[in-house]
C-alpha atoms as a PDB file:
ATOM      1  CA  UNK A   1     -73.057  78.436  61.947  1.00  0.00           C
ATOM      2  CA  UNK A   2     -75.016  75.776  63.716  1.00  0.00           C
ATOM      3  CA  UNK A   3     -74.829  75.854  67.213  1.00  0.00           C
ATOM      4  CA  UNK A   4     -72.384  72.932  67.615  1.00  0.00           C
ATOM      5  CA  UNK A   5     -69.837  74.680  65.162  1.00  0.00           C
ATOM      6  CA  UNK A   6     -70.352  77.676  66.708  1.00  0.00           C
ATOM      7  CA  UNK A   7     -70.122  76.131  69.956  1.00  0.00           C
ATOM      8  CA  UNK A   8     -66.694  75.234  68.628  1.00  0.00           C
ATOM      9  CA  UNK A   9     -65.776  77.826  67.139  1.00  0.00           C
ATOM     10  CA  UNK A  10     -65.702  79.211  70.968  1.00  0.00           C
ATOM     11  CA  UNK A  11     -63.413  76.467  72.014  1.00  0.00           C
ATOM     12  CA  UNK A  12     -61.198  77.630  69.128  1.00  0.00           C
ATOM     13  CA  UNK A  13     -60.861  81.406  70.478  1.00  0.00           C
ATOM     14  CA  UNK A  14     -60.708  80.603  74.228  1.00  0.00           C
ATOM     15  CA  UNK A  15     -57.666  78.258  73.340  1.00  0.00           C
ATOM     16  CA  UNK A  16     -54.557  80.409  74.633  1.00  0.00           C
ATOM     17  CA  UNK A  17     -51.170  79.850  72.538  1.00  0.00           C
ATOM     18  CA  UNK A  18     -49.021  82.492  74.774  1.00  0.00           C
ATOM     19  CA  UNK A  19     -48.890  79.767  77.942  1.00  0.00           C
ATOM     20  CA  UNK A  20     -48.754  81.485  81.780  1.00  0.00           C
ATOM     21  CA  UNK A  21     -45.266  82.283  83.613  1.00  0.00           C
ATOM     22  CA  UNK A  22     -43.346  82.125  80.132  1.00  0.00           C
ATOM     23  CA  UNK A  23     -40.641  84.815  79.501  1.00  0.00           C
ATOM     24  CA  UNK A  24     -40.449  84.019  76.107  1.00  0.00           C
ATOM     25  CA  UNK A  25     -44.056  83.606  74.701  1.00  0.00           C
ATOM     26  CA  UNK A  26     -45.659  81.890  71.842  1.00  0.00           C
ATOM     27  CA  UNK A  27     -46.917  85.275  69.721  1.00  0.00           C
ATOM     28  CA  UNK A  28     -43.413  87.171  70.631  1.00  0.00           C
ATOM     29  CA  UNK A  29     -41.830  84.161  69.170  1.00  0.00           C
ATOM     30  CA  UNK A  30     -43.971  84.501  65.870  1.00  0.00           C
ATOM     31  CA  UNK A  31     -43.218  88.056  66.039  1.00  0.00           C
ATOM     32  CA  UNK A  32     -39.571  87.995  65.621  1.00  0.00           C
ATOM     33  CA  UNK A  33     -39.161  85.657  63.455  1.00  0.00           C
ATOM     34  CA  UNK A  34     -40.956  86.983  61.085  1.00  0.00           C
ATOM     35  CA  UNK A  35     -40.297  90.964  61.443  1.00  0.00           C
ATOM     36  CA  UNK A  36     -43.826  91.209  62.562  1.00  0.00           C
ATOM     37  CA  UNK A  37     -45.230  94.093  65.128  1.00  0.00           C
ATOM     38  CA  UNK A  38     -47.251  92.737  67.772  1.00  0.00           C
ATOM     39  CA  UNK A  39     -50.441  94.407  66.784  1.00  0.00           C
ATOM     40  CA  UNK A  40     -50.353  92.227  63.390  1.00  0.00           C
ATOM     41  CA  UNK A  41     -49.022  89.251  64.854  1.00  0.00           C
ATOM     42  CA  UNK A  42     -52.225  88.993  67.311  1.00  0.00           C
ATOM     43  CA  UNK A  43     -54.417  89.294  64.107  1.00  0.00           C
ATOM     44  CA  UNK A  44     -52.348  86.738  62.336  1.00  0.00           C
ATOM     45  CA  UNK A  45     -52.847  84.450  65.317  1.00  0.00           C
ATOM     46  CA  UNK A  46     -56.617  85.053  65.635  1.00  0.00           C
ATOM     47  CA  UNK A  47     -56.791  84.458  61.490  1.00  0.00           C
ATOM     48  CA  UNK A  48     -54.483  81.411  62.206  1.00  0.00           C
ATOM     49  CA  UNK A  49     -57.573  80.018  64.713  1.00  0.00           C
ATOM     50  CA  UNK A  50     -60.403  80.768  61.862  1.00  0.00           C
ATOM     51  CA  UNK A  51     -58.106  78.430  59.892  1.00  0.00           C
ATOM     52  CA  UNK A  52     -58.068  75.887  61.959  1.00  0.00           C
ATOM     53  CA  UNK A  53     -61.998  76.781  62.752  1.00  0.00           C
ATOM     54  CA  UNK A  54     -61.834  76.344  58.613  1.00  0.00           C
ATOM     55  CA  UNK A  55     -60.548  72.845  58.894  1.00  0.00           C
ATOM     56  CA  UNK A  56     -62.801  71.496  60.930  1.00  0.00           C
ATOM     57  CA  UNK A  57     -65.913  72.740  59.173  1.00  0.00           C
ATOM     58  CA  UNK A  58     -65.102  71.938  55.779  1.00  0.00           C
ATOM     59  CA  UNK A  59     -65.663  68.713  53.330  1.00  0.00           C
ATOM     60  CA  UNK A  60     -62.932  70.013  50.784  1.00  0.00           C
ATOM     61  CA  UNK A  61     -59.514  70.959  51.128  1.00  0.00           C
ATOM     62  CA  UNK A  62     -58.475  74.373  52.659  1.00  0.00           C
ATOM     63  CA  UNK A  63     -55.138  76.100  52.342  1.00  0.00           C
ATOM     64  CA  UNK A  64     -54.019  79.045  54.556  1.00  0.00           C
ATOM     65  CA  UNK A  65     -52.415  82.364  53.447  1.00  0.00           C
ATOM     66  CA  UNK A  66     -48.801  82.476  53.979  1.00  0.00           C
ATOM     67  CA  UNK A  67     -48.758  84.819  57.585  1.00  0.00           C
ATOM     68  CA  UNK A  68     -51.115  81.958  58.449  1.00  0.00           C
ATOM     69  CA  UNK A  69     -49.074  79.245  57.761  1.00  0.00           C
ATOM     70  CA  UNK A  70     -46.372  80.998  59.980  1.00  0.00           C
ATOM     71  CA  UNK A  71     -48.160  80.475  62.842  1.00  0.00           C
ATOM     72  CA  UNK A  72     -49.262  77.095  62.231  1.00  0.00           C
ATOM     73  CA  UNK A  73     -45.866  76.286  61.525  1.00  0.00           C
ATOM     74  CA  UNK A  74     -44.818  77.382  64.709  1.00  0.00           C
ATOM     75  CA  UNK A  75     -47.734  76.029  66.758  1.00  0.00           C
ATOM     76  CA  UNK A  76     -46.759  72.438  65.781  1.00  0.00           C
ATOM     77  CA  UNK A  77     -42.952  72.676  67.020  1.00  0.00           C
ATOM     78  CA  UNK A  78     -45.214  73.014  70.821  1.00  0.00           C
ATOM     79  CA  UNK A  79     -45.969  69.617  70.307  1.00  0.00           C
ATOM     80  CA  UNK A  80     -47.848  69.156  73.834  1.00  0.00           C
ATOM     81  CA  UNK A  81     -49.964  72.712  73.136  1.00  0.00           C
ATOM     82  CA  UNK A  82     -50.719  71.451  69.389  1.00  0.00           C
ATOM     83  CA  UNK A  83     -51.495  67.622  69.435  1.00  0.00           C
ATOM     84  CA  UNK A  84     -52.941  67.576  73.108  1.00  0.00           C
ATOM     85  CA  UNK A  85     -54.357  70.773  73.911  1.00  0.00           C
ATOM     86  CA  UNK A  86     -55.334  71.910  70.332  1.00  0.00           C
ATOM     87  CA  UNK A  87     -55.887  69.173  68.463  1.00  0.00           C
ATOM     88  CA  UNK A  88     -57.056  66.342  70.909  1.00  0.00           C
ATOM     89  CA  UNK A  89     -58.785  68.751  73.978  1.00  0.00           C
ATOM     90  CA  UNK A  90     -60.491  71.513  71.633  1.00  0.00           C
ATOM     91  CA  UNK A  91     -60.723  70.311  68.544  1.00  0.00           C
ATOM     92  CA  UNK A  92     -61.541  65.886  69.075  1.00  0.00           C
ATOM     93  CA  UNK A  93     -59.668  65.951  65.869  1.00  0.00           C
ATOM     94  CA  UNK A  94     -55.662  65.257  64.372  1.00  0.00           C
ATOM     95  CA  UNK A  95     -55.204  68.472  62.022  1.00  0.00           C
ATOM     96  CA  UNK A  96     -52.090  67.402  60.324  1.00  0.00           C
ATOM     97  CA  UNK A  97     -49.550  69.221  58.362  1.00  0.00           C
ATOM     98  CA  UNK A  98     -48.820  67.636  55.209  1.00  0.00           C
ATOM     99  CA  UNK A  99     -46.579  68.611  52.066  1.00  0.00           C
ATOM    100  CA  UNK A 100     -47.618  68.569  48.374  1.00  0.00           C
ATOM    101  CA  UNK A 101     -46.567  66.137  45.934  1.00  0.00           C
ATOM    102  CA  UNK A 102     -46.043  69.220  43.411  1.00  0.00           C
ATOM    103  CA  UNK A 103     -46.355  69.401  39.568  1.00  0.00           C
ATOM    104  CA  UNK A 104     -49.200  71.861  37.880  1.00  0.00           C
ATOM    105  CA  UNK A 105     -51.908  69.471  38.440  1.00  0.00           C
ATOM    106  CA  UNK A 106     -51.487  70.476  42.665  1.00  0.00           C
ATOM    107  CA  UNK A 107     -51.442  73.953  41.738  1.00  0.00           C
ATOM    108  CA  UNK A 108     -54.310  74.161  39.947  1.00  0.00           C
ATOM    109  CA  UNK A 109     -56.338  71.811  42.571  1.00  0.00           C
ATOM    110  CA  UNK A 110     -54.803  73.249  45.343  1.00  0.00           C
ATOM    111  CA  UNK A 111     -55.205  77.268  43.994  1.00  0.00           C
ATOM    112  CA  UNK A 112     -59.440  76.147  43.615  1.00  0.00           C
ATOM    113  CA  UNK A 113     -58.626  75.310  47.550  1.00  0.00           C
ATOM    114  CA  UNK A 114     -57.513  78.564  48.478  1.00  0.00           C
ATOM    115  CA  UNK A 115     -60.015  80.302  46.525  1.00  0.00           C
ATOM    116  CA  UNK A 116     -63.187  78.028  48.562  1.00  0.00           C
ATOM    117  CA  UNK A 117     -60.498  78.885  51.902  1.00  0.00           C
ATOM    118  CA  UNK A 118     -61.639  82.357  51.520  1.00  0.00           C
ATOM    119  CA  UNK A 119     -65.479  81.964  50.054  1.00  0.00           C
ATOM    120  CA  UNK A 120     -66.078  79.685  53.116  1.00  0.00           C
ATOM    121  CA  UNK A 121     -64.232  82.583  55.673  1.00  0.00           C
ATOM    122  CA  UNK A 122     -66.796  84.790  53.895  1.00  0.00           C
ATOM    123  CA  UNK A 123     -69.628  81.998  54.491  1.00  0.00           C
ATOM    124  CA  UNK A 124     -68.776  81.227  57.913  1.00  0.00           C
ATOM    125  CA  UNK A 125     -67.781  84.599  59.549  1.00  0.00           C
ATOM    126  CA  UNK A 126     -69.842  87.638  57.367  1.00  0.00           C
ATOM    127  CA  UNK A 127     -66.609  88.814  56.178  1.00  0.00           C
ATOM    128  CA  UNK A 128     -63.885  89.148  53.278  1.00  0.00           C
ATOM    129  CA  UNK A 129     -60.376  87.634  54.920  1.00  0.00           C
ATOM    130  CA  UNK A 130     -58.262  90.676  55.546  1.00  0.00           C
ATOM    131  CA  UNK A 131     -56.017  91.269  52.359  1.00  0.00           C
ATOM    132  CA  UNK A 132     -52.855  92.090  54.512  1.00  0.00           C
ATOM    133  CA  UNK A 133     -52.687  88.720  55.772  1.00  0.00           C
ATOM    134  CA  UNK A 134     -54.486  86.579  53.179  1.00  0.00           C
ATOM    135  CA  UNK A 135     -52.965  87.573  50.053  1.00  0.00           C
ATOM    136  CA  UNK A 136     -54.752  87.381  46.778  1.00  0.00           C
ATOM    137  CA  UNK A 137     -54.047  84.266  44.928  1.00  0.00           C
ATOM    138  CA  UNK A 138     -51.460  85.567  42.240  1.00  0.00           C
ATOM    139  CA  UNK A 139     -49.348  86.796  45.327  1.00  0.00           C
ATOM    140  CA  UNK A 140     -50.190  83.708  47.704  1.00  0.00           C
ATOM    141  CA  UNK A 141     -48.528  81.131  44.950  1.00  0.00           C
ATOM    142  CA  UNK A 142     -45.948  82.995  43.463  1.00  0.00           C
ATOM    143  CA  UNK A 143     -44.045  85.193  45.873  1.00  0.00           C
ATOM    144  CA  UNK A 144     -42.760  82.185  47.527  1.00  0.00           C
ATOM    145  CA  UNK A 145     -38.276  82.890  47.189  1.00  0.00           C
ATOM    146  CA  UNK A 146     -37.542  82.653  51.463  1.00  0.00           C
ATOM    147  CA  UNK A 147     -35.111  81.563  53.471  1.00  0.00           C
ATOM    148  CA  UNK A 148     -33.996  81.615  56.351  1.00  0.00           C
ATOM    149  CA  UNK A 149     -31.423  84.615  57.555  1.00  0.00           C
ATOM    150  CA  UNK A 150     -29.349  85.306  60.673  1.00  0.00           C
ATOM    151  CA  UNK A 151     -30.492  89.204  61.092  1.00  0.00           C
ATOM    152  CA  UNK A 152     -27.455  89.552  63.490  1.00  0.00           C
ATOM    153  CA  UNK A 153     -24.997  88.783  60.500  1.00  0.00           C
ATOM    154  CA  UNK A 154     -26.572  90.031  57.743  1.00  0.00           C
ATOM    155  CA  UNK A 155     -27.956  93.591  56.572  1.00  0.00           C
ATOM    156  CA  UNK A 156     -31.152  93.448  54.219  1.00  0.00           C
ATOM    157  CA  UNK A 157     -32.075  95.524  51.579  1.00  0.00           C
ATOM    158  CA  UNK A 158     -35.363  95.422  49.879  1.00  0.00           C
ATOM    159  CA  UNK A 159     -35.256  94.956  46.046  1.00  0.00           C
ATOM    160  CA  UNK A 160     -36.647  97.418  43.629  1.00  0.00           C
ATOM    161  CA  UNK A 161     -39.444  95.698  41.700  1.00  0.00           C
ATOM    162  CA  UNK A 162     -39.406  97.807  38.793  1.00  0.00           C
ATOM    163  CA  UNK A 163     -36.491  97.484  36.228  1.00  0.00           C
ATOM    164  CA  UNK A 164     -37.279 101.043  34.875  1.00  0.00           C
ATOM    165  CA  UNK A 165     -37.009 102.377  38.401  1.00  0.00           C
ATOM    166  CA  UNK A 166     -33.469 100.387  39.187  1.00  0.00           C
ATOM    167  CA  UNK A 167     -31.968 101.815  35.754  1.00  0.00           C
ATOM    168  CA  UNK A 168     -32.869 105.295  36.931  1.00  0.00           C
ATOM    169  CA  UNK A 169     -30.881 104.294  40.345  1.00  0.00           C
ATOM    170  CA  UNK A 170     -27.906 103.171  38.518  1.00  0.00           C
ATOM    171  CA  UNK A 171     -27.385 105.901  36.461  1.00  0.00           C
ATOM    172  CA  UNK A 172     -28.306 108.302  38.752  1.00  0.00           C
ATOM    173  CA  UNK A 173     -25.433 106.780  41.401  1.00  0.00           C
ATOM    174  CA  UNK A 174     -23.194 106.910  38.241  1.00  0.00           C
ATOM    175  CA  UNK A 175     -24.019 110.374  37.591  1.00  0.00           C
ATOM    176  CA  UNK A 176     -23.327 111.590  41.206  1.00  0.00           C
ATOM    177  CA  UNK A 177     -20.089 109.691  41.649  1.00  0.00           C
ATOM    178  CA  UNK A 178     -18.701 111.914  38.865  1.00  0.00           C
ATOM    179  CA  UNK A 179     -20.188 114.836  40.087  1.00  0.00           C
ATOM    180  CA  UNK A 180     -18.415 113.924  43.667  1.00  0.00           C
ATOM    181  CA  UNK A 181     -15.233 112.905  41.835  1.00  0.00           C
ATOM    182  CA  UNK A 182     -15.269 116.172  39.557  1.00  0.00           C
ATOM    183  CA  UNK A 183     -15.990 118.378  42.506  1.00  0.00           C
ATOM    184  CA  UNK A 184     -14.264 119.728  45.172  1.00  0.00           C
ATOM    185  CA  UNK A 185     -16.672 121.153  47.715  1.00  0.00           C
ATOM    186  CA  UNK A 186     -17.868 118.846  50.745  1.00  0.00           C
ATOM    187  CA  UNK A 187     -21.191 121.341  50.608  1.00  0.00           C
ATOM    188  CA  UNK A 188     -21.934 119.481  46.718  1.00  0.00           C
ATOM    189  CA  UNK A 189     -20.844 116.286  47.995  1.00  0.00           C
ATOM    190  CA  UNK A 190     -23.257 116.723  50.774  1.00  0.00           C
ATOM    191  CA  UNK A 191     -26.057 117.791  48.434  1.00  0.00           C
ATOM    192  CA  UNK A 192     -25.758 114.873  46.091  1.00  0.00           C
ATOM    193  CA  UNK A 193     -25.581 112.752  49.145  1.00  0.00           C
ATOM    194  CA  UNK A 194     -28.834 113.558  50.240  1.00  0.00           C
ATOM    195  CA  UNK A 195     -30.385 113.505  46.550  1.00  0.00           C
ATOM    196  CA  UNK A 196     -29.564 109.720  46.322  1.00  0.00           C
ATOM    197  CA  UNK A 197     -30.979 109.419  49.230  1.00  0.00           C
ATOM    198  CA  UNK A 198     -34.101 110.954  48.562  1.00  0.00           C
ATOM    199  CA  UNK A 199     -34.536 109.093  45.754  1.00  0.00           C
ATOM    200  CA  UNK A 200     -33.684 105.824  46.511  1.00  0.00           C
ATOM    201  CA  UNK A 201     -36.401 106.118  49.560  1.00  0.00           C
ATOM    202  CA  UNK A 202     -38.861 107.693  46.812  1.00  0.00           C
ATOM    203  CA  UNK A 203     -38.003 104.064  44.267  1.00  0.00           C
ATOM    204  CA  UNK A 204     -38.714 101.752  47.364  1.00  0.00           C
ATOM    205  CA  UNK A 205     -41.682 103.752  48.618  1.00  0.00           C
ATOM    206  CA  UNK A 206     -43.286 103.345  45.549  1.00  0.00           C
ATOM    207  CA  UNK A 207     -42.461  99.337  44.544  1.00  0.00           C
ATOM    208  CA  UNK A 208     -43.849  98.188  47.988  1.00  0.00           C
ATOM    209  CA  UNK A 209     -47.285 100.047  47.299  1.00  0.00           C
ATOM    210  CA  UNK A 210     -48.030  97.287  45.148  1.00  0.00           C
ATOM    211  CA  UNK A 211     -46.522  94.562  46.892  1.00  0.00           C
ATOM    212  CA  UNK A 212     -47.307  92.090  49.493  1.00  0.00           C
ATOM    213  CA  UNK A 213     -45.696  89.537  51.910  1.00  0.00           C
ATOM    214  CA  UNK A 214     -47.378  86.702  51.152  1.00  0.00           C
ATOM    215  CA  UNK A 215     -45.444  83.154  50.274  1.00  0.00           C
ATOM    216  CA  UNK A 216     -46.400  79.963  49.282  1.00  0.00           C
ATOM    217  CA  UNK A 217     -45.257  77.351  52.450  1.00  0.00           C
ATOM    218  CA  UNK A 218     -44.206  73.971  52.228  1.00  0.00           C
ATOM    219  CA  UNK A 219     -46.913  72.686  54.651  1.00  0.00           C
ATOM    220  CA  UNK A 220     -50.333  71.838  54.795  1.00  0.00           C
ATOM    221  CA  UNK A 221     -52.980  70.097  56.903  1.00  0.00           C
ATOM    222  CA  UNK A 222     -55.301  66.763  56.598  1.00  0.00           C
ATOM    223  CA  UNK A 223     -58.441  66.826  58.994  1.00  0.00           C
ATOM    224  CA  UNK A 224     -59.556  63.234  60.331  1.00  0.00           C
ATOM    225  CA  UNK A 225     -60.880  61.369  63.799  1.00  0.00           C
ATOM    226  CA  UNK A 226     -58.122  60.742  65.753  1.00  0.00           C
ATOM    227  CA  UNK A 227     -56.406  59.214  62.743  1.00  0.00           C
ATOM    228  CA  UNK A 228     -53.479  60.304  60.009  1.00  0.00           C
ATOM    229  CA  UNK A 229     -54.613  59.744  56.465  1.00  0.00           C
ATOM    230  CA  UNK A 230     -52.657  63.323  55.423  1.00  0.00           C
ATOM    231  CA  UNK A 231     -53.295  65.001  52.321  1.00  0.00           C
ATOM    232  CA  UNK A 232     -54.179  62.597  49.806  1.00  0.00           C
ATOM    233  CA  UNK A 233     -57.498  62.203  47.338  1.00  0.00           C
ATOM    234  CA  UNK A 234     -60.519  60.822  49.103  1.00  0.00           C
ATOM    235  CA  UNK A 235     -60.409  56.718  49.407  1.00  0.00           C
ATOM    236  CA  UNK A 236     -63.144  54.988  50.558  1.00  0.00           C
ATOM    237  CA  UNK A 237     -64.738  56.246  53.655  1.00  0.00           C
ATOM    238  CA  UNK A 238     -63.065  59.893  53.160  1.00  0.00           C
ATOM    239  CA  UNK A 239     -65.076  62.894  51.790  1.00  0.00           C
ATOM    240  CA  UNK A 240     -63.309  63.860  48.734  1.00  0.00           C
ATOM    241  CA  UNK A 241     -59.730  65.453  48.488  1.00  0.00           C
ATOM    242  CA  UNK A 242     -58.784  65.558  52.868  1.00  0.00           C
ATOM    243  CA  UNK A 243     -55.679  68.156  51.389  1.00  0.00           C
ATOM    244  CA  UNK A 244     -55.077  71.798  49.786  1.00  0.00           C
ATOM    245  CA  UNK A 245     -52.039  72.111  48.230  1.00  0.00           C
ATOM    246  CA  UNK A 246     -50.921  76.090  48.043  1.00  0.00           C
ATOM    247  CA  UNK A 247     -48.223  75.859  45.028  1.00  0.00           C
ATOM    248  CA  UNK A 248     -47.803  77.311  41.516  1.00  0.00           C
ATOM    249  CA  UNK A 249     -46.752  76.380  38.483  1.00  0.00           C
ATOM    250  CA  UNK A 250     -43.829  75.373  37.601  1.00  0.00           C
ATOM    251  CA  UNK A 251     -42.510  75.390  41.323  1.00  0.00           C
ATOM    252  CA  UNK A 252     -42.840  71.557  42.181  1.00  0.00           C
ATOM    253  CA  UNK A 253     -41.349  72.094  45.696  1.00  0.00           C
ATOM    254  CA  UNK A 254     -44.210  74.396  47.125  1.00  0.00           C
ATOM    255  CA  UNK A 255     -46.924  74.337  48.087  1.00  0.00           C
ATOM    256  CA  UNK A 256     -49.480  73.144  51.364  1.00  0.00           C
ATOM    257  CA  UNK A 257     -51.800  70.422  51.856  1.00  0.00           C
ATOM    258  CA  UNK A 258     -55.128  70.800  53.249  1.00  0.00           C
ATOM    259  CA  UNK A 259     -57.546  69.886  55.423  1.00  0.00           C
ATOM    260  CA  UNK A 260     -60.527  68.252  55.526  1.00  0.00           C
ATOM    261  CA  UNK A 261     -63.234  66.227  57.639  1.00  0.00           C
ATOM    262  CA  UNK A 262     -65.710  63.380  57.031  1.00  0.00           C
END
């Protein structure tokens, strides 16, 4: 870093999200409402300020991982702490959040972005981006299926991943239920109770080794001075593409715009 970026970069981390005398803070916000423990939420919010850090630095278009994106999506609902304190106090720049236009030509420009997102994290602090919060890029653009869910209504259930694994579940309920049905003993019902349960913990412990929970957002971010251009190509004046766009073939609604600066 030169010394004015780095000088920035400073500004970036002494910014506080979580403001004084508030019962109901910024990062426990974040937390529950996305099922996250505290410990990772405070990482996601420092990776959430090397993004931003990110924006500012670079010429090309960044995207953020999906945890990221959380965060930022939350920051700008506190209007006054994004646009004023973040934006014009820290950074002397609008960081917007803009959506893509879709269609495989944004994936593919927009999956180069988050690719350079993570060589320039690399570049800029002398280390790979965590993998538990920036996913690969497989994950990042296609496990993107959320929506929104009142936890107090509903109960959720984690999918098996594995087809293989989900026929063994099936026919292993089947075979149980006429055990039970056959059988007249609560001691047998009790001790194909607790196989099911064994194994359906054993099928679920074993998809979510593999898995991840990253997303693909509908948001992004342009970079300029003081001024909204969003996430469009570079015009006149404007160092190439100002937007990253974080979406996936074949999924036209998805995806995030970038950032960039002159």
């Amino acid at each position: 870093m030169t010394s004015q970026q780095a000088q920035l970069w400073q500004n970036i981390q002494d910014f506080q999200l979580d403001g004084p005398e508030v019962d109901f803070t910024f990062s426990e916000r974040l937390a529950r409402e996305n099922g996250w423990t505290k410990v990772y939420t405070e990482r996601v919010i420092i990776e959430y300020k090397k993004f931003i850090f990110l924006c500012c630095i670079s010429s090309d278009g960044v995207t953020p991982s999906d945890p990221v994106d959380q965060a930022w999506h939350l920051h700008l609902t506190y209007t006054q702490s994004y646009w004023t304190g973040l934006c014009r106090d820290v950074l002397g720049q609008e960081i917007h959040h803009n959506p893509t236009r879709g269609g495989r030509a944004e994936a593919g420009k927009f999956n180069g972005y988050y690719t350079r997102t993570q060589q320039l994290y690399t570049q800029f602090f002398d280390i790979a981006p965590p993998d538990d919060i920036w996913q690969n890029n497989i994950t990042r653009f296609t496990d993107i299926n959320f929506q929104r869910v009142n936890m107090a209504r509903y109960w959720l259930l984690r999918k098996p991943g594995n087809g293989s694994q989900v026929a063994i579940l099936l026919m292993l309920i089947i075979v149980v239920g006429l055990f039970i049905q056959a059988s007249e003993t609560a001691i047998a019902i009790g001790i194909m109770v607790a196989v099911i349960v064994i194994v359906v913990i054993a099928v679920y412990q074993n998809e979510s080794g593999g898995s991840s929970n990253g997303g693909c957002s509908d948001n992004g971010c342009s970079g300029d001075d003081n001024v909204h251009h969003g996430g469009h190509s570079g015009h006149d004046g404007h160092g190439g593409d100002s937007g990253c766009s974080s979406g996936c073939s074949g999924c036209s609604a998805s995806g995030c715009s970038g950032c960039g600066s002159h």
